[in-house]
N, C-alpha and C. Protein backbone atom coordinates (compact mmCIF):
# COMPACT_ATOMS: atom_id res chain seq x y z
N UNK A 1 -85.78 125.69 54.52
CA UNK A 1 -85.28 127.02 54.80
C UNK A 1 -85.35 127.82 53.49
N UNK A 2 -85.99 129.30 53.52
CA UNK A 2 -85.95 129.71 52.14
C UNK A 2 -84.60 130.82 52.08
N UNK A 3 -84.35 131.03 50.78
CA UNK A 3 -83.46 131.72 50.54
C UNK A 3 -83.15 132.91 51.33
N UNK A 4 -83.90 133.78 51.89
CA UNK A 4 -83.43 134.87 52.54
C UNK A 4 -83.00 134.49 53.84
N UNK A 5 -83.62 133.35 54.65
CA UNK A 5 -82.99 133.21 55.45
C UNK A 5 -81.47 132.67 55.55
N UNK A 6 -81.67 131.56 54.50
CA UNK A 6 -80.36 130.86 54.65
C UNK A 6 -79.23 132.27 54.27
N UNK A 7 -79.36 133.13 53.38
CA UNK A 7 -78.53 134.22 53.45
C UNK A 7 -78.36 135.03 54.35
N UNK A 8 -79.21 135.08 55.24
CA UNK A 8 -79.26 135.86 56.23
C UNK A 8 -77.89 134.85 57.38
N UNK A 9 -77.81 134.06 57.47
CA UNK A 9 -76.95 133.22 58.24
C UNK A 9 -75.92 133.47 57.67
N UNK A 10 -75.61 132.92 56.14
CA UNK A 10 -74.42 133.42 55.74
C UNK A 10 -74.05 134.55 55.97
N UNK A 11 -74.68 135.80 56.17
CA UNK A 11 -74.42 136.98 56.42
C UNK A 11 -73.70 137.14 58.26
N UNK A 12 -74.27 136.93 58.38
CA UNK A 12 -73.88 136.80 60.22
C UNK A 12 -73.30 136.29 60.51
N UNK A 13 -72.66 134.65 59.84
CA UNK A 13 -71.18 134.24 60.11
C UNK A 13 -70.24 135.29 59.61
N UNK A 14 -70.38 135.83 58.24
CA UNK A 14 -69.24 136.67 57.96
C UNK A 14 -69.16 137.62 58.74
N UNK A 15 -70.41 138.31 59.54
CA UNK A 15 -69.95 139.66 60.55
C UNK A 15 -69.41 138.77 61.27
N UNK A 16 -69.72 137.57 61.81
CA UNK A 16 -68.80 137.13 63.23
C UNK A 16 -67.23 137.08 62.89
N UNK A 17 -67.08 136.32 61.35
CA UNK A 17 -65.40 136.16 61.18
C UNK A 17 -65.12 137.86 60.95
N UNK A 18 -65.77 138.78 60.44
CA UNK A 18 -64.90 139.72 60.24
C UNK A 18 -64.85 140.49 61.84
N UNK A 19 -65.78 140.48 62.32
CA UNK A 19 -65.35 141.23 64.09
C UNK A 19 -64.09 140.22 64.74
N UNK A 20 -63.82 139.02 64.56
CA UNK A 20 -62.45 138.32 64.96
C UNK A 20 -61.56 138.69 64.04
N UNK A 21 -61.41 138.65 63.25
CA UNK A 21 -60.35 139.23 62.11
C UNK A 21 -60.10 140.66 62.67
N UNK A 22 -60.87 141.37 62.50
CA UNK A 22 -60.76 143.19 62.93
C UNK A 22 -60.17 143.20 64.44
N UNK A 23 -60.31 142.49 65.11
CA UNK A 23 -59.81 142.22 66.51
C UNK A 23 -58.68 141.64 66.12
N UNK A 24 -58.32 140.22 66.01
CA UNK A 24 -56.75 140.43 65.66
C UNK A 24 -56.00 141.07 65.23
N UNK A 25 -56.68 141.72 64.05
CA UNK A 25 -55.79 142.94 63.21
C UNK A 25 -55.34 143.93 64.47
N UNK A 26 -56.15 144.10 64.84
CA UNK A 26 -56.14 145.48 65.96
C UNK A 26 -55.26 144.96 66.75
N UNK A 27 -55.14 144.14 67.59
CA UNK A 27 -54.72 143.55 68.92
C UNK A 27 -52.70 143.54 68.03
N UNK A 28 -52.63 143.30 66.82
CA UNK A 28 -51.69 142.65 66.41
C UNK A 28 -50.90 144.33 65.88
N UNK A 29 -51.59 144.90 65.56
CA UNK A 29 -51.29 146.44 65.14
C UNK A 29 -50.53 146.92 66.39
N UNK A 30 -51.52 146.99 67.44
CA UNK A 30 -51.29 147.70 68.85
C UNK A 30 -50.41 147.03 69.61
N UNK A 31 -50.06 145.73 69.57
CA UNK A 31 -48.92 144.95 70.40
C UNK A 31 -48.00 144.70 69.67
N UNK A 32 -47.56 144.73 68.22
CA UNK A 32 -46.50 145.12 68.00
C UNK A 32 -46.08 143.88 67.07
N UNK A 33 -46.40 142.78 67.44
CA UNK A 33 -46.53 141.30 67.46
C UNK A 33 -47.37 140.85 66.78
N UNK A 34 -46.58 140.49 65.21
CA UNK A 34 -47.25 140.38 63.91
C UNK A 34 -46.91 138.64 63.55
N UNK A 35 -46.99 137.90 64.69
CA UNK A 35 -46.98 136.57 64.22
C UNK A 35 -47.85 135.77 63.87
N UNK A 36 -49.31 136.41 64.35
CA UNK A 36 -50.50 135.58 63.60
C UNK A 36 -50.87 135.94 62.55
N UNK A 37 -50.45 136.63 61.67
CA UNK A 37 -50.55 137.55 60.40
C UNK A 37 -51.14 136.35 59.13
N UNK A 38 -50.99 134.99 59.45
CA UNK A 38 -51.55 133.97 58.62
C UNK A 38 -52.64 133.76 58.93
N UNK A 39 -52.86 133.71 60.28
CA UNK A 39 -54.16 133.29 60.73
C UNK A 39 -55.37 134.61 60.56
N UNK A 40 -55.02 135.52 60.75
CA UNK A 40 -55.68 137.22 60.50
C UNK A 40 -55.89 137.04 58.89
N UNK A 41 -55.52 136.50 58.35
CA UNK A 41 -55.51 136.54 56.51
C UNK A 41 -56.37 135.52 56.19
N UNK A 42 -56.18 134.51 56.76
CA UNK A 42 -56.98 133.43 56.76
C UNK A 42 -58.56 133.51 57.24
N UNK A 43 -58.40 133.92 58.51
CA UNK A 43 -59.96 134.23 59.04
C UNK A 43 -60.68 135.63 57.93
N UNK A 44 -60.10 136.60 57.53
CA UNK A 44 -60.26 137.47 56.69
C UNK A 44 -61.19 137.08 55.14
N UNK A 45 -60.28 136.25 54.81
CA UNK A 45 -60.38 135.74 53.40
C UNK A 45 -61.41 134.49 53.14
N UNK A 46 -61.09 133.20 54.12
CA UNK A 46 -61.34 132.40 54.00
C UNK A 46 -63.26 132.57 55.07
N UNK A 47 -63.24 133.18 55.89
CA UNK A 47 -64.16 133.76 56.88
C UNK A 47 -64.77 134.56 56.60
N UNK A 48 -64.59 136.00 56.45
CA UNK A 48 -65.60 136.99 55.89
C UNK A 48 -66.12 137.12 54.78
N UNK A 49 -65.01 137.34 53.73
CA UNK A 49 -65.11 137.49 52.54
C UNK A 49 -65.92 135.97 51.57
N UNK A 50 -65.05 135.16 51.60
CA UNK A 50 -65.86 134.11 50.91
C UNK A 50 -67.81 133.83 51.62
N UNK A 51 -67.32 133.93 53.21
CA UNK A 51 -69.03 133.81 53.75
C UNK A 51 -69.99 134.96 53.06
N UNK A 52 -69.31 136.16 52.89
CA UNK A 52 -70.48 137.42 52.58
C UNK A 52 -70.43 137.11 50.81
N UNK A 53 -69.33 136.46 49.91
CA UNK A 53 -69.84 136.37 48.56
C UNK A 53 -71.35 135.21 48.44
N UNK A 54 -70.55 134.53 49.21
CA UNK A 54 -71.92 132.74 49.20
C UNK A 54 -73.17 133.68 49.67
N UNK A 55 -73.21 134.40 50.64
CA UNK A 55 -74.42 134.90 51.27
C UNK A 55 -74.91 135.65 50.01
N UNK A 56 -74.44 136.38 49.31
CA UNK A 56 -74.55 137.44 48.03
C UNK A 56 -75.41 136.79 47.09
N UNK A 57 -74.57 135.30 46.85
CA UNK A 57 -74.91 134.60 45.86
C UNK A 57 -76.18 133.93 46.17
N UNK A 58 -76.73 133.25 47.33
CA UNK A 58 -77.97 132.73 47.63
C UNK A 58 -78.86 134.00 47.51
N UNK A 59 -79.08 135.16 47.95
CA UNK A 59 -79.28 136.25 47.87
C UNK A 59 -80.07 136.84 46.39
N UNK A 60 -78.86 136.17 45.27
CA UNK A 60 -79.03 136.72 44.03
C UNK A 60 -79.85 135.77 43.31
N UNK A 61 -79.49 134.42 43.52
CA UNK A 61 -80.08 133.36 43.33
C UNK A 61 -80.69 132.44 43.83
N UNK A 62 -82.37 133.07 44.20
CA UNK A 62 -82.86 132.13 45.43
C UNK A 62 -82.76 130.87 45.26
N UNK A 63 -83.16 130.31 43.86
CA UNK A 63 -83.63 128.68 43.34
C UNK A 63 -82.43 128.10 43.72
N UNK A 64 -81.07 128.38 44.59
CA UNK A 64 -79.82 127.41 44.40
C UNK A 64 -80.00 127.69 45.93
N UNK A 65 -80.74 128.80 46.52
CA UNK A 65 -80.70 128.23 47.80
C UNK A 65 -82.09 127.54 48.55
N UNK A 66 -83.05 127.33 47.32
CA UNK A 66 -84.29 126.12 47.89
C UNK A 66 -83.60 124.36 48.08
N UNK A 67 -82.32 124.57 47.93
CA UNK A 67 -81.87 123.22 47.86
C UNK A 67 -81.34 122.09 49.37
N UNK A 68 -81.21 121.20 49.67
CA UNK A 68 -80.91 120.62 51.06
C UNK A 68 -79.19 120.78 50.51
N UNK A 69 -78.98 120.83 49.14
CA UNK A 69 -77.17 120.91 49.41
C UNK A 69 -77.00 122.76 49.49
N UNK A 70 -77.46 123.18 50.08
CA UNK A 70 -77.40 125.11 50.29
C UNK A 70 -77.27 124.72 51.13
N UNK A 71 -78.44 123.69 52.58
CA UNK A 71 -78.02 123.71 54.19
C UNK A 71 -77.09 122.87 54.25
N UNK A 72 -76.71 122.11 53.16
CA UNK A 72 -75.76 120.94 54.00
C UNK A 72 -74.16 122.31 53.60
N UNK A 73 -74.22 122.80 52.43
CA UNK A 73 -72.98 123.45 52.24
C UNK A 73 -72.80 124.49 53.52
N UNK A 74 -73.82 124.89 53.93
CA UNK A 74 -73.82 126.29 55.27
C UNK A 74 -73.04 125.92 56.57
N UNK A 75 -73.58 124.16 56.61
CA UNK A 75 -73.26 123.24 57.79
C UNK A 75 -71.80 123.17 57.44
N UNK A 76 -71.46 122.37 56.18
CA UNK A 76 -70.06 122.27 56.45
C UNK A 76 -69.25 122.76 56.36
N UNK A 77 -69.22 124.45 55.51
CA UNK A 77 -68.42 125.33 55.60
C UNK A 77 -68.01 125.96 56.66
């Protein structure tokens, strides 16, 4: 897999965690009912944000993503 693609994946998990994140936020705004507020922070942080830096970083640095530990890290993150 060469680098743009494998970033390209990283990229598209983070739109998927941030459209669930933006939906809880919303759902949790509008109902009033702020008890998943860990899990909304979590999918946020741990989901969008860290997926779109890694995606950034293969991105910036193709030679670290010609590697089989780039797909095995994609897999197990």
């Amino acid at each position: 897999m060469d680098a743009e693609e494998l970033s390209r994946r990283w990229f598209l998990a983070a739109l998927t965690y941030f459209v669930i994140g933006l939906g809880l936020g919303v759902y949790m705004g509008a109902s009033g009912d702020h008890a998943l507020f860990t899990v909304h922070s979590h999918i946020s942080l741990l989901g969008w944000v860290s997926m779109g830096l890694t995606g950034l970083l293969y991105r910036s640095f193709p030679a670290a993503a010609q590697t089989r530990l780039a797909v095995l890290h994609f897999w197990l993150y």
